[in-house]
Protein backbone atom coordinates (compact mmCIF):
# COMPACT_ATOMS: atom_id res chain seq x y z
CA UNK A 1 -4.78 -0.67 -102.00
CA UNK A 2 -6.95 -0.31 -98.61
CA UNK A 3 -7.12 3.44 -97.69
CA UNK A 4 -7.46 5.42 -94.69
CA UNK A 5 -8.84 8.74 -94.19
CA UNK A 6 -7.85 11.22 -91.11
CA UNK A 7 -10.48 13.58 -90.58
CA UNK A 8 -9.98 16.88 -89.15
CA UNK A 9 -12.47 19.90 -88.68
CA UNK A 10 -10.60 23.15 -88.34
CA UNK A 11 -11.46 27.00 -88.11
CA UNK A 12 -9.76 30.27 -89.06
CA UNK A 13 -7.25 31.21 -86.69
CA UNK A 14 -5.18 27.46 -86.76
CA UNK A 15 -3.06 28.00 -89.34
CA UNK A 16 0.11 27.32 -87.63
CA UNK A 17 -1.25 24.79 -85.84
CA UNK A 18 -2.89 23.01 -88.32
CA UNK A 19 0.19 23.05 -90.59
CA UNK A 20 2.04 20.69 -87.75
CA UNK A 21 -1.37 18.70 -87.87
CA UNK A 22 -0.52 17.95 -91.24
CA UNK A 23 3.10 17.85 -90.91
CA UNK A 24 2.75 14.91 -87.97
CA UNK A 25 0.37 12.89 -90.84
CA UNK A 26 2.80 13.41 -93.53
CA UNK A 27 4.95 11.53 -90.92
CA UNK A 28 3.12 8.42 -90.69
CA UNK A 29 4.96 5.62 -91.04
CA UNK A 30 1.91 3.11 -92.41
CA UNK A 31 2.43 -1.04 -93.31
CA UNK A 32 3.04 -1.93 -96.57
CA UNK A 33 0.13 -1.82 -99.15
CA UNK A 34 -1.77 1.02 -96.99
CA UNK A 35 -2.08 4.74 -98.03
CA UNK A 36 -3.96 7.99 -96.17
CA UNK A 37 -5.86 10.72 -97.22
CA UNK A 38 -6.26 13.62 -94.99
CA UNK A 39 -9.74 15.05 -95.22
CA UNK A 40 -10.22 18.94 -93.67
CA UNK A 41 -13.27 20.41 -93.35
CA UNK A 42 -13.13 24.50 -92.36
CA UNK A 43 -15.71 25.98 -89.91
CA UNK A 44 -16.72 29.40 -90.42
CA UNK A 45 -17.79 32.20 -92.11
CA UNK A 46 -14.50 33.33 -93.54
CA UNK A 47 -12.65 30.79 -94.66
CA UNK A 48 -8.77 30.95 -94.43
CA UNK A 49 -6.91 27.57 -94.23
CA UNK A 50 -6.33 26.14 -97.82
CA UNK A 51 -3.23 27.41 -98.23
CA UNK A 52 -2.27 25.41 -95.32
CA UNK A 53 -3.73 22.29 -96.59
CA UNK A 54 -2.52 22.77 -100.44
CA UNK A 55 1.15 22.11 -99.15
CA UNK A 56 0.37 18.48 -98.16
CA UNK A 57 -0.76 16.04 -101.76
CA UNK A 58 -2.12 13.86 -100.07
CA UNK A 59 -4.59 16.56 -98.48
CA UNK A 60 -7.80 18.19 -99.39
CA UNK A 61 -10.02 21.15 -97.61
CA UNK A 62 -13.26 22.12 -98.05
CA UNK A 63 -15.39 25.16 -96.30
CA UNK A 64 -19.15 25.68 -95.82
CA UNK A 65 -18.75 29.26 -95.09
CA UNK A 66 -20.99 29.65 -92.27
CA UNK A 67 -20.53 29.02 -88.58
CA UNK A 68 -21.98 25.27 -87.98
CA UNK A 69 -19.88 23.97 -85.06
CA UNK A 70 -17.85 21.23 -84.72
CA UNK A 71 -19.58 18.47 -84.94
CA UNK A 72 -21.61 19.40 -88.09
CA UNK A 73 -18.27 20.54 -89.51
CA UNK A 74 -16.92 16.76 -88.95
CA UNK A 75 -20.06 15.20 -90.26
CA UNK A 76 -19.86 17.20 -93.64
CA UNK A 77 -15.93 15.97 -93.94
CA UNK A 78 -17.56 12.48 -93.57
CA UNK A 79 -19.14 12.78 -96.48
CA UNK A 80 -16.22 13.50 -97.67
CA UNK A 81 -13.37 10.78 -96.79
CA UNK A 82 -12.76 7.36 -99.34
CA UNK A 83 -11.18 5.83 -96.46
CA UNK A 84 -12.82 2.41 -94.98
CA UNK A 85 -11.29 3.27 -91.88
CA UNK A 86 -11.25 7.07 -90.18
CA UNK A 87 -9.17 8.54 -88.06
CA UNK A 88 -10.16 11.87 -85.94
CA UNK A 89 -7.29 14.32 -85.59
CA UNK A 90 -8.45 17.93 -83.83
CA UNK A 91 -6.67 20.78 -85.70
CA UNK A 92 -4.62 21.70 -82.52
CA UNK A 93 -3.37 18.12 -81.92
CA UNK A 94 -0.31 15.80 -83.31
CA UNK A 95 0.27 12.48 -84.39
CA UNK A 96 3.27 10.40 -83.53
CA UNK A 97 4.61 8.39 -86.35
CA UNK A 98 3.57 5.41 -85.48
CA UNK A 99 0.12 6.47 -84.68
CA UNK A 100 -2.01 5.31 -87.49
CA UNK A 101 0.57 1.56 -87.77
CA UNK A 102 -0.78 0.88 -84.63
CA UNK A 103 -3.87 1.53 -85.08
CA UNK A 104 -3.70 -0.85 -88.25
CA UNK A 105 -2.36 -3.35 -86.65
CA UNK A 106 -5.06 -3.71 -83.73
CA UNK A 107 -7.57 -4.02 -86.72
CA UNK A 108 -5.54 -6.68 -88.27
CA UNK A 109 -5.42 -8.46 -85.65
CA UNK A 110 -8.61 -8.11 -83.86
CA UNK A 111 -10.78 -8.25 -87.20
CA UNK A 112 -13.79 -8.14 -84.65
CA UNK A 113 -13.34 -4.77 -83.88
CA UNK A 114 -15.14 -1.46 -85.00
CA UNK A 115 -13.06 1.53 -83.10
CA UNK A 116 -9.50 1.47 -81.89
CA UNK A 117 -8.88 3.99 -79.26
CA UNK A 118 -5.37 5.36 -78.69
CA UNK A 119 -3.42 6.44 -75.45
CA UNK A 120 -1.98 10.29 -75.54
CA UNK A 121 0.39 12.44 -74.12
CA UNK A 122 -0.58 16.06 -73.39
CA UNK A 123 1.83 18.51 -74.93
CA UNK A 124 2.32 21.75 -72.87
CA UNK A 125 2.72 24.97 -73.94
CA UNK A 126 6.37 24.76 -74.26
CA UNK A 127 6.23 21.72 -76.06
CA UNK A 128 6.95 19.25 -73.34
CA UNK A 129 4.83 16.14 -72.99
CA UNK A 130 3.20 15.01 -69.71
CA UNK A 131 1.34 11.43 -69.02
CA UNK A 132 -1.51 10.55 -67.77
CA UNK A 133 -2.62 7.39 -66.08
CA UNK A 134 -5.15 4.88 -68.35
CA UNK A 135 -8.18 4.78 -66.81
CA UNK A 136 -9.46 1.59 -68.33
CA UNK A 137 -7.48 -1.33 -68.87
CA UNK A 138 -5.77 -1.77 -72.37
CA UNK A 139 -6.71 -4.16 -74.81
CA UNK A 140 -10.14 -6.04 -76.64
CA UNK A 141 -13.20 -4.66 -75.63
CA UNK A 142 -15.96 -6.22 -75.62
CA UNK A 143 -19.39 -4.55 -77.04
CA UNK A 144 -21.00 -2.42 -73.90
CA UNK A 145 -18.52 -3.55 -71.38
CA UNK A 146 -16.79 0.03 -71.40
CA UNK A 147 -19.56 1.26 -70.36
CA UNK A 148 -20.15 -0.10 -67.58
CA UNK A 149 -17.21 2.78 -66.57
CA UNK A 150 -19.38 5.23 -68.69
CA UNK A 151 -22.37 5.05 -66.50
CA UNK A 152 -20.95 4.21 -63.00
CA UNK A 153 -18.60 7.72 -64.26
CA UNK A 154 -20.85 9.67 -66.13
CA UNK A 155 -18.08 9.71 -68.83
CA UNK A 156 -15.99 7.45 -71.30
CA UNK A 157 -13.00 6.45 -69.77
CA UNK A 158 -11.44 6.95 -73.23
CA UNK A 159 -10.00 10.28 -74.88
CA UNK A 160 -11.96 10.57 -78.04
CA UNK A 161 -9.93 12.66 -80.10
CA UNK A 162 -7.74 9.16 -80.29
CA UNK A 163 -10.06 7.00 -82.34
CA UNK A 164 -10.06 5.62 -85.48
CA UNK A 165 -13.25 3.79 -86.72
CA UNK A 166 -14.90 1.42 -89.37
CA UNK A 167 -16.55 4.70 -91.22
CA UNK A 168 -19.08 2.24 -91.86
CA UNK A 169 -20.32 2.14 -88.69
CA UNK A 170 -19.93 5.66 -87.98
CA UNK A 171 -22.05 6.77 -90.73
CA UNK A 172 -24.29 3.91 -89.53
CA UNK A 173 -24.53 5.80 -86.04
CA UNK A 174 -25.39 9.13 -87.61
CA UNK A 175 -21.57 10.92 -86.97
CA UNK A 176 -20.99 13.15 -83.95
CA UNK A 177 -23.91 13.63 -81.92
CA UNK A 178 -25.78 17.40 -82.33
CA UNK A 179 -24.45 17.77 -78.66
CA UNK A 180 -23.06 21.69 -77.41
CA UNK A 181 -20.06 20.31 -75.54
CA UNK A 182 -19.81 16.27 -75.85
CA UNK A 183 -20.18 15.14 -79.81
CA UNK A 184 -17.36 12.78 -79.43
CA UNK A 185 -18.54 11.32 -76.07
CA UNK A 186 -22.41 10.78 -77.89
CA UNK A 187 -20.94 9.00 -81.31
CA UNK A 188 -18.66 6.84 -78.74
CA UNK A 189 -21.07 5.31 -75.99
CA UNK A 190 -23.13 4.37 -78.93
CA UNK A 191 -19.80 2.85 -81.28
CA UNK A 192 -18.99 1.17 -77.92
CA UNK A 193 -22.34 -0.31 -76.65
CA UNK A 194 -22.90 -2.13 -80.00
CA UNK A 195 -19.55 -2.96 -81.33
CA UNK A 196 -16.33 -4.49 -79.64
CA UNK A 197 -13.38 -2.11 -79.41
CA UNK A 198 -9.33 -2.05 -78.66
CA UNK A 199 -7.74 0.16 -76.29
CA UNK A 200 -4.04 0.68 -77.56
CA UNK A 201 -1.60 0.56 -74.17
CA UNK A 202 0.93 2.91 -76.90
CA UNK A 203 1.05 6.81 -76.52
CA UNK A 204 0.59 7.89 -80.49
CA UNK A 205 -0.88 10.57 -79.96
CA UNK A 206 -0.27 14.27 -78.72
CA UNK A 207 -3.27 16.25 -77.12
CA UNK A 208 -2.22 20.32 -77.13
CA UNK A 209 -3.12 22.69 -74.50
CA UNK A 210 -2.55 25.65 -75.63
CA UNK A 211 -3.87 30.03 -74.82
CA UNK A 212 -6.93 29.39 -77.83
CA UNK A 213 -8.01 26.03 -76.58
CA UNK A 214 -11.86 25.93 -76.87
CA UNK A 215 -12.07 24.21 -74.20
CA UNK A 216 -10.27 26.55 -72.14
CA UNK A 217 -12.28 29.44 -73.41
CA UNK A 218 -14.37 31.48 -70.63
CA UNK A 219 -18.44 29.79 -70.95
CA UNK A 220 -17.14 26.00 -72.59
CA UNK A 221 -18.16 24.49 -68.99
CA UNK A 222 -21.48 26.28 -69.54
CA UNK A 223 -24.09 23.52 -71.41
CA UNK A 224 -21.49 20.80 -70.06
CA UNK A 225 -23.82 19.15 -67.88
CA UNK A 226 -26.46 19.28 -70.02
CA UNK A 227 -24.35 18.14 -72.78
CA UNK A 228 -23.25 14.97 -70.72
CA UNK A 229 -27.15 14.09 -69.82
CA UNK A 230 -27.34 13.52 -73.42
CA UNK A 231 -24.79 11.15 -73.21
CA UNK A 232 -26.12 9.29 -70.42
CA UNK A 233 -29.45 9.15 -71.72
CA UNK A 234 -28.32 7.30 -74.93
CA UNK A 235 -26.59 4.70 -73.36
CA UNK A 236 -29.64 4.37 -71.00
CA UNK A 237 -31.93 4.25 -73.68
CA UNK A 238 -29.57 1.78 -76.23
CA UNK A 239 -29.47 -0.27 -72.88
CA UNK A 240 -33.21 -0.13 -72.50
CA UNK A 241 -33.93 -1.64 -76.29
CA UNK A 242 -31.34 -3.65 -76.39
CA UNK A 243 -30.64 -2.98 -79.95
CA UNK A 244 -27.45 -4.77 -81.65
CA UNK A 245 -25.26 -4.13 -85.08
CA UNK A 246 -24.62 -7.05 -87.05
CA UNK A 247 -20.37 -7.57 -88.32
């Protein structure tokens, strides 16, 4: 029975918001013969969430017990998930049932494809949803041709908290990019210059704002210029040697 894994790197201090995390997985409504694991990987000296993720059997945490970031704390659950296919799901963020179906289904039918990337609602503080507008046009992708938007932009057009990859090909790529600010953004320009993609035109997926929000915190901006250099450079540099990854 093909598996997938969701992958989620967490830190003390997200208990409650982990817990719907895991609650919005449980949720999943997958196709028949499919079954999930949910991999968690805890950041930190301190650790503080297994409780959280003991309630859920299909579940399993792990903690390093040092302060790594997260991008090294998503690599280390990599080594950790079963699943041919991975999903990333931030510890603040929510699933919609029908998330992970659809995300099935665009690999089913475009067997092509290495990354399916997934539209999202923001959910406000008071648990209201808001839209946002796609800024790249649903459907196949083919390899490099999203970004084109990535370097006339300077950044994916893509949210990539949404995606759920061959882990394959991920662990091909080296994970999330040692990058202060953009991990996500390095992994994808590189998933997406060498393999073909699928943009999903469904909302599955619920992106939190919330008072804790690292990326609201005072300093996140600071190294986010730099960070997104990286970026660019890759691309550049993939572009420049041409390099390809075989099916």
């Amino acid at each position: 029975m093909p598996l997938l894994s969701v992958l989620t790197a967490a830190h003390a201090g997200r208990a409650d918001l982990l817990a719907r995390a895991g609650e919005s997985v449980a949720a999943q409504r997958l196709p028949d013969g499919w079954r999930l694991e949910w991999v968690v990987q805890e950041d930190g000296p301190e650790p503080s969430l297994a409780g959280v993720v003991e309630r859920f059997p299909f579940a399993r945490h792990a903690a390093h017990g040092e302060q790594l970031g997260i991008a090294t704390t998503r690599n280390l659950a990599l080594t950790r998930v079963d699943g041919e296919l991975v999903h990333v799901l931030d510890s603040d963020d929510e699933l919609l049932p029908d998330a992970l179906s659809v995300a099935l289904e665009a690999f089913r039918a475009h067997p092509a494809v290495h990354w399916v990337a997934a539209q999202a609602d923001d959910l406000l503080p008071d648990d209201t949803r808001k839209s946002f507008a796609l800024e790249y046009p649903a459907g196949y992708v083919e390899a490099g041709k999203i970004n084109e938007f990535t370097a006339e932009r300077g950044e994916p057009p893509i949210h990539c908290a949404g995606l759920t990859m061959r882990t394959r090909t991920v662990r091909a790529l080296g994970g999330w990019g040692a990058n202060p600010r953009s991990e996500d953004s390095a992994l994808f320009v590189a998933l997406a210059e060498l393999t073909p993609g699928y943009i999903t035109p469904e909302v599955t997926w619920l992106h939190r704002w919330h008072a804790s929000q690292t990326t609201g915190e005072h300093g996140w901006r600071t190294l986010r210029e730099e960070s997104m250099t990286m970026v660019r450079q890759r691309l550049a540099a993939l572009r420049e040697l041409g390099l390809e990854l075989g099916a």
